[in-house]
Protein backbone atom coordinates (compact mmCIF):
# COMPACT_ATOMS: atom_id res chain seq x y z
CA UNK A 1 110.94 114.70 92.93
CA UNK A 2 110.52 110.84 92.37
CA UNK A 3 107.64 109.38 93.68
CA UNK A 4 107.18 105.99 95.07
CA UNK A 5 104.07 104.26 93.03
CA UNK A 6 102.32 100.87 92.96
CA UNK A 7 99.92 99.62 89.98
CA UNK A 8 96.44 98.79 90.05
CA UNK A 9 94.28 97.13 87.09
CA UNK A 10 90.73 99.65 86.31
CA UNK A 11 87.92 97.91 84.67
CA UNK A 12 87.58 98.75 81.14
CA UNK A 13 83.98 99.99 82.47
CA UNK A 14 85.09 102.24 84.68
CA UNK A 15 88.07 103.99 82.77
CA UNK A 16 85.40 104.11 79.65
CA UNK A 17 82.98 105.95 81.61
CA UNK A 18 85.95 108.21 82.58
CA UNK A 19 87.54 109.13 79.59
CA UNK A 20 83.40 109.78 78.28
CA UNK A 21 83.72 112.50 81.02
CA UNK A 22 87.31 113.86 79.91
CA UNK A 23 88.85 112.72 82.75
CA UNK A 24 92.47 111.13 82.82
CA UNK A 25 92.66 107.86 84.65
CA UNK A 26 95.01 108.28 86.92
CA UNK A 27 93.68 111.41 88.96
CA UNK A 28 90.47 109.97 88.98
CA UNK A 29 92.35 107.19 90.78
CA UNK A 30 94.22 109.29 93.25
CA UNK A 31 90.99 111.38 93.96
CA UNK A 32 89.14 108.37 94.66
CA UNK A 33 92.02 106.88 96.95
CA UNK A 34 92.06 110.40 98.54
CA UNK A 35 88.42 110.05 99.49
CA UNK A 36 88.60 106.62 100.52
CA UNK A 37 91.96 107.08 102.87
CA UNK A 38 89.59 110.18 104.48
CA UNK A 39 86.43 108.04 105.22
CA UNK A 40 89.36 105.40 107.01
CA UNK A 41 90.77 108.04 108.98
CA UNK A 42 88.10 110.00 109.97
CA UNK A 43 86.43 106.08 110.98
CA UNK A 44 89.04 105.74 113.12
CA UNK A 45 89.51 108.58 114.73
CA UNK A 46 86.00 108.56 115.48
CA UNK A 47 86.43 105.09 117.22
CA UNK A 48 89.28 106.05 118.89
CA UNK A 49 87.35 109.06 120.21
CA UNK A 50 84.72 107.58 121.00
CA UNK A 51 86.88 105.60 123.73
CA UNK A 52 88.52 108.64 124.95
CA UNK A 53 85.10 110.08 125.74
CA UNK A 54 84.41 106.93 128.02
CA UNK A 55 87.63 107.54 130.22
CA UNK A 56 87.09 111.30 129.60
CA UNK A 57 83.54 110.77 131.76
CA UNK A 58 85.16 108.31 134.23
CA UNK A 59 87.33 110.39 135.32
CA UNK A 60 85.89 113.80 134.80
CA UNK A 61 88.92 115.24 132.87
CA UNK A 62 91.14 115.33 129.63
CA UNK A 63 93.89 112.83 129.07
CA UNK A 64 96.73 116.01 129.52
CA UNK A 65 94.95 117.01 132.46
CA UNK A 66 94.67 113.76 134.39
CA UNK A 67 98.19 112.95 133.84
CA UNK A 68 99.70 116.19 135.25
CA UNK A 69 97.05 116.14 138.35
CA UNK A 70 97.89 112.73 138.81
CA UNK A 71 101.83 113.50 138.65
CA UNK A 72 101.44 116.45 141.17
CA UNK A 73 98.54 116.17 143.69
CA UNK A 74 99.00 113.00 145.80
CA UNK A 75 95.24 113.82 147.61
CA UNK A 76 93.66 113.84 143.54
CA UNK A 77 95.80 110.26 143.60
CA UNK A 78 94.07 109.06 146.78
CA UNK A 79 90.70 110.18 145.14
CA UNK A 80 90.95 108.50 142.55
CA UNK A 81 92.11 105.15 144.00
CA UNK A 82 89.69 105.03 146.47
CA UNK A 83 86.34 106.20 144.55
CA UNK A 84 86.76 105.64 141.11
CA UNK A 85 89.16 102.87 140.13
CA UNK A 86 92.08 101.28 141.29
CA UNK A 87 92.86 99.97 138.19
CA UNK A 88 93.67 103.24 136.69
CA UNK A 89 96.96 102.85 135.65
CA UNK A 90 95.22 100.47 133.38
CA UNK A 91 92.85 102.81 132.33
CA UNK A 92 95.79 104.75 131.42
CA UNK A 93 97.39 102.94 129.32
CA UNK A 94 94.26 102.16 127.05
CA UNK A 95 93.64 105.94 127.14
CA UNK A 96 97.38 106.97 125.44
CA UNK A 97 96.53 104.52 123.20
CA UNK A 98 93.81 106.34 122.24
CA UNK A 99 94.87 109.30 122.73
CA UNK A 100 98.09 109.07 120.91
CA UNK A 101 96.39 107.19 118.74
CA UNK A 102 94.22 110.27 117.32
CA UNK A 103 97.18 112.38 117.09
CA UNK A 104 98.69 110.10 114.73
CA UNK A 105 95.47 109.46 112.80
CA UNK A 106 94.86 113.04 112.69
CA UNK A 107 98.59 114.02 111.34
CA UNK A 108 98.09 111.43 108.75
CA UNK A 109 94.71 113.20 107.69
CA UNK A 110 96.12 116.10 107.54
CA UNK A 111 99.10 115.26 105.34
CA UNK A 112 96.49 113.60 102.92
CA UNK A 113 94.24 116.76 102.71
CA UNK A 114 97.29 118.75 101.86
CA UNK A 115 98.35 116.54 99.45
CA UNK A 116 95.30 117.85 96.68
């Protein structure tokens, strides 16, 4: 299986230290990029959920939820509209942003753990 790769340069320092330990430089280099690309995601994810929480206590339901009640039950529509926002088709598009968002964020995690 060829792999794509890309080059970095490693201070002396650090790849002295390394090899003192017995480790080989470049798995030190993919753990450490592993890591790294984990504390992104999980950043991310955590922003982006943090938003979805916000719309999540708006309007008193999940994203999935609020799209199918707003799809089938006109009065739920009407509710909505007239005591919570009528903007929310607004609100709706920041919150599949955010909500898509995660999934995406969350398949790429997951890809990257199984990767080790």
């Amino acid at each position: 299986e060829k792999m794509d790769t890309a080059s970095a340069i490693i201070k002396n320092k650090y790849s002295e230290v390394l090899y003192s330990f017995g480790k080989d430089l470049q798995s030190a280099v993919d753990t450490a990029l592993q890591k790294y690309l984990i504390d992104l995601i999980t950043s991310e994810i955590a922003k982006l959920r943090k938003q979805e929480l916000i719309l999540e206590a708006k309007y008193q339901s999940d994203y999935e939820s609020f799209l199918q009640r707003i799809s089938e039950n006109e009065d739920f529509l009407i509710h909505i509209e007239n005591n919570i926002s009528k903007l929310w088709e607004n609100d709706i598009a920041e919150w599949e942003f955010y909500h898509k968002g995660i999934d995406d964020w969350t398949r790429k995690l997951q890809s990257i753990l199984l990767m080790s």
